[in-house]
Protein backbone atom coordinates (compact mmCIF):
# COMPACT_ATOMS: atom_id res chain seq x y z
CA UNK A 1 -53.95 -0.37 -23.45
CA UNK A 2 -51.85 2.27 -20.95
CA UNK A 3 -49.54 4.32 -23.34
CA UNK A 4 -46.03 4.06 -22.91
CA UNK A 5 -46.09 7.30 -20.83
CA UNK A 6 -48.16 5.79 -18.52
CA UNK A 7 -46.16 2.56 -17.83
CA UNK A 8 -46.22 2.59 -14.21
CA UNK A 9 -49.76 3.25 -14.50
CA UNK A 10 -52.38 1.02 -12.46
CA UNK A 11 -55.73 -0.80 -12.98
CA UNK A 12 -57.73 -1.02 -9.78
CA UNK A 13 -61.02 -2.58 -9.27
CA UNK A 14 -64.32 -2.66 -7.61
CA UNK A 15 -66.25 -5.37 -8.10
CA UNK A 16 -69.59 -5.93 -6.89
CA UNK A 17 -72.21 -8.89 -7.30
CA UNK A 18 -75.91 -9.62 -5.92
CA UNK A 19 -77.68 -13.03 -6.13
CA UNK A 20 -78.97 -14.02 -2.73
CA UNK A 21 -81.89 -11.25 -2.16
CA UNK A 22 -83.36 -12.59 1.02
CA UNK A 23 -86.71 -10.15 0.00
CA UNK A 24 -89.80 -11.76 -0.68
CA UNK A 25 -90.13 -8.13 -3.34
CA UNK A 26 -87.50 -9.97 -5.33
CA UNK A 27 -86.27 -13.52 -6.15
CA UNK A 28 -82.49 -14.66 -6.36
CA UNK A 29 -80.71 -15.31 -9.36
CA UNK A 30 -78.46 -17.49 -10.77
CA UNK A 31 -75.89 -15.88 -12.98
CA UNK A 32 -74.30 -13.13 -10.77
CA UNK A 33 -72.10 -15.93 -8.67
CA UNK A 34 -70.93 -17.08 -12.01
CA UNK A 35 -70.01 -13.22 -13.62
CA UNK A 36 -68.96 -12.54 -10.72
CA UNK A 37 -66.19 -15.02 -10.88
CA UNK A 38 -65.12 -14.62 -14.78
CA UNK A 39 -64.75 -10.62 -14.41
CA UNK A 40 -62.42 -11.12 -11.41
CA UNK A 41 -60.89 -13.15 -13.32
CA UNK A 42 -60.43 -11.14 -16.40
CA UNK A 43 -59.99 -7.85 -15.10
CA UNK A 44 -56.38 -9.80 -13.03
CA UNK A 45 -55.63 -11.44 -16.23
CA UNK A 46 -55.39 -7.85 -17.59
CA UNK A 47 -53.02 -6.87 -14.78
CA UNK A 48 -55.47 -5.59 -12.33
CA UNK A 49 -54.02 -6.12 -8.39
CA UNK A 50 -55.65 -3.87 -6.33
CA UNK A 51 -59.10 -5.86 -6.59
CA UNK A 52 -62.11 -5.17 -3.75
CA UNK A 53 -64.74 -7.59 -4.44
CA UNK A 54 -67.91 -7.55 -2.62
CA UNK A 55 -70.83 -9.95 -2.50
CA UNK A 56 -74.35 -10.42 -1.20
CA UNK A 57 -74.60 -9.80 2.47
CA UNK A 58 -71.72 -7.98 2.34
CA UNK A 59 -72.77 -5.33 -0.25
CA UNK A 60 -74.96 -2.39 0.97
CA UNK A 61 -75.05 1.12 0.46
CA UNK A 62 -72.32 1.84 2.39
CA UNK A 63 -70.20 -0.69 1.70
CA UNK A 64 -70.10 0.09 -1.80
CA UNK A 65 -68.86 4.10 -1.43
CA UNK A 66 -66.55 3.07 0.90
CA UNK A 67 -64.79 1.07 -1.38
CA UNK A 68 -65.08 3.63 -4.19
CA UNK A 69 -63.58 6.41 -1.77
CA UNK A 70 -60.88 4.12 -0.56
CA UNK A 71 -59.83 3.14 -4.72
CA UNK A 72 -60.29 6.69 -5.09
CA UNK A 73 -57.79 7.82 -2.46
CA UNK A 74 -54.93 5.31 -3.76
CA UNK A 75 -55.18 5.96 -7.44
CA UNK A 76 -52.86 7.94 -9.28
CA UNK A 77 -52.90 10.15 -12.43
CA UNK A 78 -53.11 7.73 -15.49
CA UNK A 79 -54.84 4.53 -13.37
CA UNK A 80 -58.07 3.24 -14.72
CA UNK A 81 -60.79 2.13 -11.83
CA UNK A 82 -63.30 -0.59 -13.06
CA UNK A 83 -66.66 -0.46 -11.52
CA UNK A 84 -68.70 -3.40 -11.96
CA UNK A 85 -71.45 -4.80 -10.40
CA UNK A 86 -73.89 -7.63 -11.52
CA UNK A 87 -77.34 -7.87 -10.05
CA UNK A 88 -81.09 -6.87 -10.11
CA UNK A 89 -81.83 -3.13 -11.40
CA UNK A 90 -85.37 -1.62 -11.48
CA UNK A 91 -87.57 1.70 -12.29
CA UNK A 92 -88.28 4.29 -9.96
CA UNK A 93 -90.60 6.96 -10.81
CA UNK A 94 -88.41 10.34 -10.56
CA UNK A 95 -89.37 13.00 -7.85
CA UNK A 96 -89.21 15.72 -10.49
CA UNK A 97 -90.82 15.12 -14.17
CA UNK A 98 -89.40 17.06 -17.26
CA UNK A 99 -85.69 17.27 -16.85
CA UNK A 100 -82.95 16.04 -18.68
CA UNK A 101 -82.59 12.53 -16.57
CA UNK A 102 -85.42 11.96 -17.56
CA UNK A 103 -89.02 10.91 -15.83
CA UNK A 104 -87.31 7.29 -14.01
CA UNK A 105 -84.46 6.68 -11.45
CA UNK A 106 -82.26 3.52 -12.27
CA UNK A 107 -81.62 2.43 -9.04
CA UNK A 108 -79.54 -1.28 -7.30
CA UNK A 109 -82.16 -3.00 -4.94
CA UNK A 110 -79.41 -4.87 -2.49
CA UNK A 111 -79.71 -8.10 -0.90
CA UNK A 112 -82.29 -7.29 2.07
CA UNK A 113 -84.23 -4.66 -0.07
CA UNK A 114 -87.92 -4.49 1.54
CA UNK A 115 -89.80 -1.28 0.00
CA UNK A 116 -91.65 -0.64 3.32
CA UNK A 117 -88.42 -0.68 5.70
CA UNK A 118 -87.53 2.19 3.38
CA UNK A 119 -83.53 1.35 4.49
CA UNK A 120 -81.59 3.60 2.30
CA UNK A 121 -78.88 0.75 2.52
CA UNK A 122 -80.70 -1.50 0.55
CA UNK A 123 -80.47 -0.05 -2.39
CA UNK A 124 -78.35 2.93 -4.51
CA UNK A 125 -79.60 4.87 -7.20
CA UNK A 126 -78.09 6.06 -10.18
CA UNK A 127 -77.67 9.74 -8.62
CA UNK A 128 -75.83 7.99 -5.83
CA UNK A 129 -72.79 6.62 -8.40
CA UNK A 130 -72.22 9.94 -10.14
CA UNK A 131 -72.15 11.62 -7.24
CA UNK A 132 -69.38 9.31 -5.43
CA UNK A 133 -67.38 9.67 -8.89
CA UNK A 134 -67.04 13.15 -8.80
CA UNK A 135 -65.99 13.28 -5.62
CA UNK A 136 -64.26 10.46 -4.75
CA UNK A 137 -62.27 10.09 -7.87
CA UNK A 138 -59.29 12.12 -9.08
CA UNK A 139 -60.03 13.38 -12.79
CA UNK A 140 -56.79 12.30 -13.81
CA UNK A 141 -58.22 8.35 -13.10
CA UNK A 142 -59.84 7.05 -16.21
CA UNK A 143 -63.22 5.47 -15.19
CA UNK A 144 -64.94 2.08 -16.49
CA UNK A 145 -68.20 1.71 -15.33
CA UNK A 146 -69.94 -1.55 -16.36
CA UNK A 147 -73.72 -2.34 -14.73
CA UNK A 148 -75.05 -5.84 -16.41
CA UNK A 149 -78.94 -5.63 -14.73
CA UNK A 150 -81.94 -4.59 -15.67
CA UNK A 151 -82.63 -0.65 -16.63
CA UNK A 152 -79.41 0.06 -16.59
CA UNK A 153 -78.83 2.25 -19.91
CA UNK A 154 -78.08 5.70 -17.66
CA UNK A 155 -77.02 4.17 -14.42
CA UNK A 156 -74.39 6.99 -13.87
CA UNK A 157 -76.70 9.88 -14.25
CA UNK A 158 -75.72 13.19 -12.25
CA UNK A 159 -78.04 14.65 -9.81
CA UNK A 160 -81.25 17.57 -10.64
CA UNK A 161 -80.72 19.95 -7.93
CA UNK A 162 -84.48 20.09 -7.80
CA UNK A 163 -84.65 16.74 -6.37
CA UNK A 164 -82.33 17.15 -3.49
CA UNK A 165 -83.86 15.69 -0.38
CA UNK A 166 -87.01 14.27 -2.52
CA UNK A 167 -88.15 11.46 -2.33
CA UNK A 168 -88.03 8.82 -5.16
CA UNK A 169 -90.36 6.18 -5.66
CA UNK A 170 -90.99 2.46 -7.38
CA UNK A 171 -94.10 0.51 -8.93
CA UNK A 172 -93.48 -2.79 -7.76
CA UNK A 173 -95.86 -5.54 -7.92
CA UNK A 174 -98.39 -3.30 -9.41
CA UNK A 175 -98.08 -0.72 -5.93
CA UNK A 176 -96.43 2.49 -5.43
CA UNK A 177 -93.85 2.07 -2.83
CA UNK A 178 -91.72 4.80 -1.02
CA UNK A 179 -87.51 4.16 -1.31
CA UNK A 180 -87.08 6.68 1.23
CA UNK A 181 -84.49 9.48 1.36
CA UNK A 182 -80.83 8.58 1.13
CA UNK A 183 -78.00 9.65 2.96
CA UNK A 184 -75.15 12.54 1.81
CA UNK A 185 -71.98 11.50 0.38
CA UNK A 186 -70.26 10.06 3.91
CA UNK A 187 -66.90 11.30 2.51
CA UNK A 188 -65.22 14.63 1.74
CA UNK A 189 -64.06 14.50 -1.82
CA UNK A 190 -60.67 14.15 -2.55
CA UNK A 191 -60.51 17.33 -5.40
CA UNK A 192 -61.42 20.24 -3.28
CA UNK A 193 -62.49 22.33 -6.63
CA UNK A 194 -65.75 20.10 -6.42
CA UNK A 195 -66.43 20.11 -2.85
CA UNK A 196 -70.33 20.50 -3.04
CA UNK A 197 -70.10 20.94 -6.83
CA UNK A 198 -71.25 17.48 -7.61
CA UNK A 199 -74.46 17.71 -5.85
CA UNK A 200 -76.03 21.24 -6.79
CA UNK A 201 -74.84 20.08 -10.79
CA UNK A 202 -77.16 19.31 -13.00
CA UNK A 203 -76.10 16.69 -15.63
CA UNK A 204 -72.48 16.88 -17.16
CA UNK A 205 -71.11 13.85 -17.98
CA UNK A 206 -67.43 13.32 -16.16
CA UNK A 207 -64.80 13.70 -18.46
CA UNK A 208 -63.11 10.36 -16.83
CA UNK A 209 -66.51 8.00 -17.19
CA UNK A 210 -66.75 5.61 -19.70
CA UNK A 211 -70.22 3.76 -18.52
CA UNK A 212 -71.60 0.34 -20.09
CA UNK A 213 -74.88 -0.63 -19.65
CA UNK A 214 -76.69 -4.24 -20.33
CA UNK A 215 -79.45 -2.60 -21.55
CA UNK A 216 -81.39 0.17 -21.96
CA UNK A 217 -83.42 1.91 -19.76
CA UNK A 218 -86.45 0.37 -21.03
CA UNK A 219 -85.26 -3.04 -20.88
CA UNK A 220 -84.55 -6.21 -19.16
CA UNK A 221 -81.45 -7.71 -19.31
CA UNK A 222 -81.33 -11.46 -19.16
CA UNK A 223 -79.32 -14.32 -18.04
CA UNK A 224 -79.02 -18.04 -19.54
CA UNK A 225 -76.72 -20.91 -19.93
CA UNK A 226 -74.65 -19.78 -23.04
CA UNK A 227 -74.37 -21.11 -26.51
CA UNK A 228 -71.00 -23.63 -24.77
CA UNK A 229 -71.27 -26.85 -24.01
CA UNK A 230 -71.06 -27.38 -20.25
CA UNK A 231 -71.41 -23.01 -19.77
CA UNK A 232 -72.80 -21.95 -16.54
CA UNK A 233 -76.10 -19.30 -16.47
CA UNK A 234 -74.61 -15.72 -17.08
CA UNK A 235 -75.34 -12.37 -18.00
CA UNK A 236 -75.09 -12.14 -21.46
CA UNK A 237 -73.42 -8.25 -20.92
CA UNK A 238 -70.51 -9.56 -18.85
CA UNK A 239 -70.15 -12.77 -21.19
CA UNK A 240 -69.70 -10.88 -24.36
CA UNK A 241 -67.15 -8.42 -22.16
CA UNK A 242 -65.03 -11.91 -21.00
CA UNK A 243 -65.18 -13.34 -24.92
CA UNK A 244 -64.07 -9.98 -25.90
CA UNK A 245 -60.97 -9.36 -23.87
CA UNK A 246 -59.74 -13.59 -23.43
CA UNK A 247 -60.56 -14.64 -27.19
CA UNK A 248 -58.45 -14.34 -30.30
CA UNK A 249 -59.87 -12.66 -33.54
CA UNK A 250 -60.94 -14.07 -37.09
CA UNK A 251 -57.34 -14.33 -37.83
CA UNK A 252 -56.44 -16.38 -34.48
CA UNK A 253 -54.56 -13.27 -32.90
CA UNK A 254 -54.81 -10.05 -30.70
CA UNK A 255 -58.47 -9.46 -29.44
CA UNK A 256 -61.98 -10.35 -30.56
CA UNK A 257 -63.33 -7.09 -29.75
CA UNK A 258 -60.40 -5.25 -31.99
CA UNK A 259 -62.73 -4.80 -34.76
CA UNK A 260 -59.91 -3.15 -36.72
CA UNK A 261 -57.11 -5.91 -36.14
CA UNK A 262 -54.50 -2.78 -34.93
CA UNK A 263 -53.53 -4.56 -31.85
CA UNK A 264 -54.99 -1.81 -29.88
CA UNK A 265 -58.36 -2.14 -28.27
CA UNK A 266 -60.59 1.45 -28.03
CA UNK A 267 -63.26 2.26 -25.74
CA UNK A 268 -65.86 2.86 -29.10
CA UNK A 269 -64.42 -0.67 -31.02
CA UNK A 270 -65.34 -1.97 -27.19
CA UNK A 271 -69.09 -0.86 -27.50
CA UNK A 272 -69.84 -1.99 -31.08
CA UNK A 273 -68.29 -5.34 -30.15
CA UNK A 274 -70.92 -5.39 -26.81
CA UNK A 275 -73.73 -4.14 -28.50
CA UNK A 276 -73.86 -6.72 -31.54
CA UNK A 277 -72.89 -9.60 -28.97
CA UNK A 278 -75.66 -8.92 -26.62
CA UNK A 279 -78.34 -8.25 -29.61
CA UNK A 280 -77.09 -11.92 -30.92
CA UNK A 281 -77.59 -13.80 -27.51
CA UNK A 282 -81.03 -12.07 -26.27
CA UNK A 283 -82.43 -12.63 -29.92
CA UNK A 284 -82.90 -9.06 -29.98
CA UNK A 285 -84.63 -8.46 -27.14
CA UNK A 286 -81.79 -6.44 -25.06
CA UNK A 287 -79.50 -4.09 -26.41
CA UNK A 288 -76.12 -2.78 -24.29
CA UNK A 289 -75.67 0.73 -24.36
CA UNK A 290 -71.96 2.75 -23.57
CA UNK A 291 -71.80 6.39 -23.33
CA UNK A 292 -68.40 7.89 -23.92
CA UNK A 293 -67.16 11.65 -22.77
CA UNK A 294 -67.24 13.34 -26.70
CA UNK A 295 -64.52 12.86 -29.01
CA UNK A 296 -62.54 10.24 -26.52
CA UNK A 297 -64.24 7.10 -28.59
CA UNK A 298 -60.53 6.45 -29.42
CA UNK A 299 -59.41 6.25 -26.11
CA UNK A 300 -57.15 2.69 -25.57
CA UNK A 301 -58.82 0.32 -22.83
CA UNK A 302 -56.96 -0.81 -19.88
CA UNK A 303 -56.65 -3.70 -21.48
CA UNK A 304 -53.93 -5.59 -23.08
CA UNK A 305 -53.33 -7.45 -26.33
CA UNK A 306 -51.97 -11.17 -25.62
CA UNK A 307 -48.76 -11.07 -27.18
CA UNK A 308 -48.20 -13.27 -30.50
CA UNK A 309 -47.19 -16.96 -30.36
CA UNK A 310 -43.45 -16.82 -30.47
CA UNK A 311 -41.54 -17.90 -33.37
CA UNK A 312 -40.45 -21.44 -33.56
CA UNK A 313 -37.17 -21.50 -31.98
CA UNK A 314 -34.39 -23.19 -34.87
CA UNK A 315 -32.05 -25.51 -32.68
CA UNK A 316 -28.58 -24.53 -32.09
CA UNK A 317 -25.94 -25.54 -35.12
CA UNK A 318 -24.17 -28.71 -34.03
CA UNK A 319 -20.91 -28.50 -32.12
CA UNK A 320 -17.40 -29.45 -34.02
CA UNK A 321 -14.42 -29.91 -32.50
CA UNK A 322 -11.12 -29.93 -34.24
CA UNK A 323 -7.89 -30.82 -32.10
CA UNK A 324 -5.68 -29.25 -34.74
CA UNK A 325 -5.62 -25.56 -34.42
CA UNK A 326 -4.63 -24.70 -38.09
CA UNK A 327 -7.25 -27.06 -39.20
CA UNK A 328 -10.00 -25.67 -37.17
CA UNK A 329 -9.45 -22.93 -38.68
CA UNK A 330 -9.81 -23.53 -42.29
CA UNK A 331 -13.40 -24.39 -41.29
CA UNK A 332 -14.64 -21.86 -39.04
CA UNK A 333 -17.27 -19.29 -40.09
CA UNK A 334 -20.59 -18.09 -40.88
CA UNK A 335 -21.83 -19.82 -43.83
CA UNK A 336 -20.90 -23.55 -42.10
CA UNK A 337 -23.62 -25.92 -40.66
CA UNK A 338 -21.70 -25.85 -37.43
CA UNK A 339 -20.25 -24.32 -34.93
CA UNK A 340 -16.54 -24.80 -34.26
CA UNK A 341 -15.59 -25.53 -30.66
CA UNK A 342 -11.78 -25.18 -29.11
CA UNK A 343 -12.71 -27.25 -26.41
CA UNK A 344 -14.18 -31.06 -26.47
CA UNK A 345 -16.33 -30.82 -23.99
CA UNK A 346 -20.61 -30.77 -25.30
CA UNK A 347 -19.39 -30.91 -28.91
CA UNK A 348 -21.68 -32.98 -30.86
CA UNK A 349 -19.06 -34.39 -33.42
CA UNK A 350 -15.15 -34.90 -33.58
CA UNK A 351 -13.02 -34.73 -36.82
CA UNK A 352 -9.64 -36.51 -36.60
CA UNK A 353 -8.05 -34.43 -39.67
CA UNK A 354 -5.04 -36.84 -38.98
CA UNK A 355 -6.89 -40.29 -39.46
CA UNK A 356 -9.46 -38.43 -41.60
CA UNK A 357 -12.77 -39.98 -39.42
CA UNK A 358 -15.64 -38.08 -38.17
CA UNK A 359 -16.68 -39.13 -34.86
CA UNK A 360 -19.74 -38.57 -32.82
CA UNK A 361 -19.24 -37.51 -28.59
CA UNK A 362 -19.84 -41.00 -28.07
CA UNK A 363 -16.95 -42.46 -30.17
CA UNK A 364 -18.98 -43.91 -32.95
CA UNK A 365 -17.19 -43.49 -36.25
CA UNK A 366 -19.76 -41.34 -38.13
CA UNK A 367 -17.59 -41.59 -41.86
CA UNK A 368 -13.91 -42.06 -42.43
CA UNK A 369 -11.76 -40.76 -45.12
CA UNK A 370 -12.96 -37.78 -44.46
CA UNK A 371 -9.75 -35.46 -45.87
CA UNK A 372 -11.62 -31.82 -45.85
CA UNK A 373 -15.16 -30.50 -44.72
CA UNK A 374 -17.12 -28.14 -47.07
């Protein structure tokens, strides 16, 4: 939820789904199309218009940063960016062993990935997204990162300076194969204090990232037709994210992932939420991970609480008009079932305080004898 302070602030988006490979490496899948769909769909419903969506043939390595610089260059101090992208991830075996990130690479294989044609467009690794962030991204731009594949506990991971210009590589299919040696950032960054910063680094994680993971590193992340009648196939990551944000708590109001009920939803009450939806649907077999910049597990989401069902509406006091101006008056005021008009016109009933009968605007006698009103 943006803070009053920040009222003008914006949410942007970047959203980005694979499911039509083309790569005899790697088969197609079935629930991207349909995440794809919901989170554009919940991400506008939580006022989100500046939304870049890219899909299949149309997402490659350069596709992708392009977008990210371009969001990056039109976002403001207090906008949140949501970077999302559904797909296959995999395991590469890191150039350097022993460090901090770790002895694996998460990395994206794109639509057209073929190991052998090592084409540093088919695929991005994890180095690649924390690098474009800290360039490409003002620090004053709040940062939701969301990856529901495979491997993908520490998709944002910052670059080893040893491994600059290495190159990483992949068991698949029970073979080493090569990825080849990616590309530079193609941009300069847009905060001069980190020009080249970013890549010489080793890991510190950005004090604008939020990151959510399907699962961990060690894991697969799975897709199925959900526990509704009629439901598509679909990550069970980006479901649990859509049920969060679009359905009402226990007590029918707000947010189901407000665990606290405060009308406000937090990045950490956002994580538990994931984490024991995702364990539920894979029957334990997946678990989500989110990794939040320390002592900001309090910080409000983008997102919005639907406001509360309006109060019934009572219908408006019946009109009464009295010709006689000295007997209107005797019965005007606040404590009457009516309102007392000076003009005929729209008024419900009539009293004739001469012939003592109560009429209705049509001219049906309503009660006669009628010598005072209550």
């Amino acid at each position: 939820m943006v803070s009053p302070s920040l009222a003008k602030a914006e949410t942007r988006a970047l959203l980005v789904g694979a499911w039509q490979f083309h790569s005899s490496q790697i088969m197609d899948l079935a629930g991207p199309e349909n995440d794809l769909a919901a989170m554009e769909t919940v991400i506008r419903g939580q006022g989100a218009s500046d939304v870049t969506i890219l899909r299949n043939e149309g997402v490659s390595r350069t596709t992708v940063e392009t977008a990210l610089h371009a969001l990056g260059l039109r976002s403001k101090p207090g906008d949140w960016i949501f970077l999302y992208y559904t797909g296959h991830g995999a395991l590469a075996e890191a150039s350097v062993k022993g460090t901090r990130d770790g002895d694996t690479d998460q990395f994206l294989p794109l639509p057209g990935f073929d190991p052998d044609s090592k084409d540093a467009e088919r695929f991005i690794v994890d180095k690649d997204f924390y690098t474009w962030l800290a360039l490409y991204v003002p620090r004053g731009v709040q940062v939701l990162m969301m990856a529901d594949t495979c491997h993908s506990g520490t998709l944002h991971r910052s670059v080893d300076p040893r491994a600059m210009g290495m190159t990483p590589r992949l068991t698949l299919g029970g073979r080493n194969v090569e990825l080849g040696s990616r590309p530079a950032p193609r941009f300069a960054s847009t905060l001069a204090s980190v020009e080249g910063a970013a890549l010489t680094a080793t890991r510190e994680d950005l004090p604008n990232l939020f990151y959510i993971g399907a699962a961990r590193d060690d894991q697969i992340a799975w897709e199925n037709a959900l526990p509704v009648e009629g439901a598509p196939t679909r990550g069970f990551l980006t479901w649990s994210f859509e049920q969060g944000l679009t359905t009402p708590g226990a007590d029918g109001r707000g947010m189901a992932a407000d665990q606290d009920g405060d009308g406000k939803l937090t990045i950490g009450e956002l994580g538990t939420y994931l984490n024991v939806q995702v364990r539920m649907l894979s029957g334990q077999r997946q678990e989500s991970s989110i990794i939040i910049p320390p002592g900001r597990e309090g910080q409000g989401l983008f997102a919005t609480v639907p406001p509360p069902p309006a109060p019934p509406v009572a219908p408006p006091l019946p009109g009464l008009y009295v010709a006689d101006v000295k007997a209107r008056a005797s019965i005007a005021g606040p404590d009457h079932p009516w309102r007392v008009l000076t003009d005929g016109k729209g008024a419900d009933f009539v009293w004739d305080n001469v012939r003592h009968v109560m009429l209705r605007r049509t001219g049906d006698t309503v009660a006669q004898n009628v010598k005072t009103l209550p």
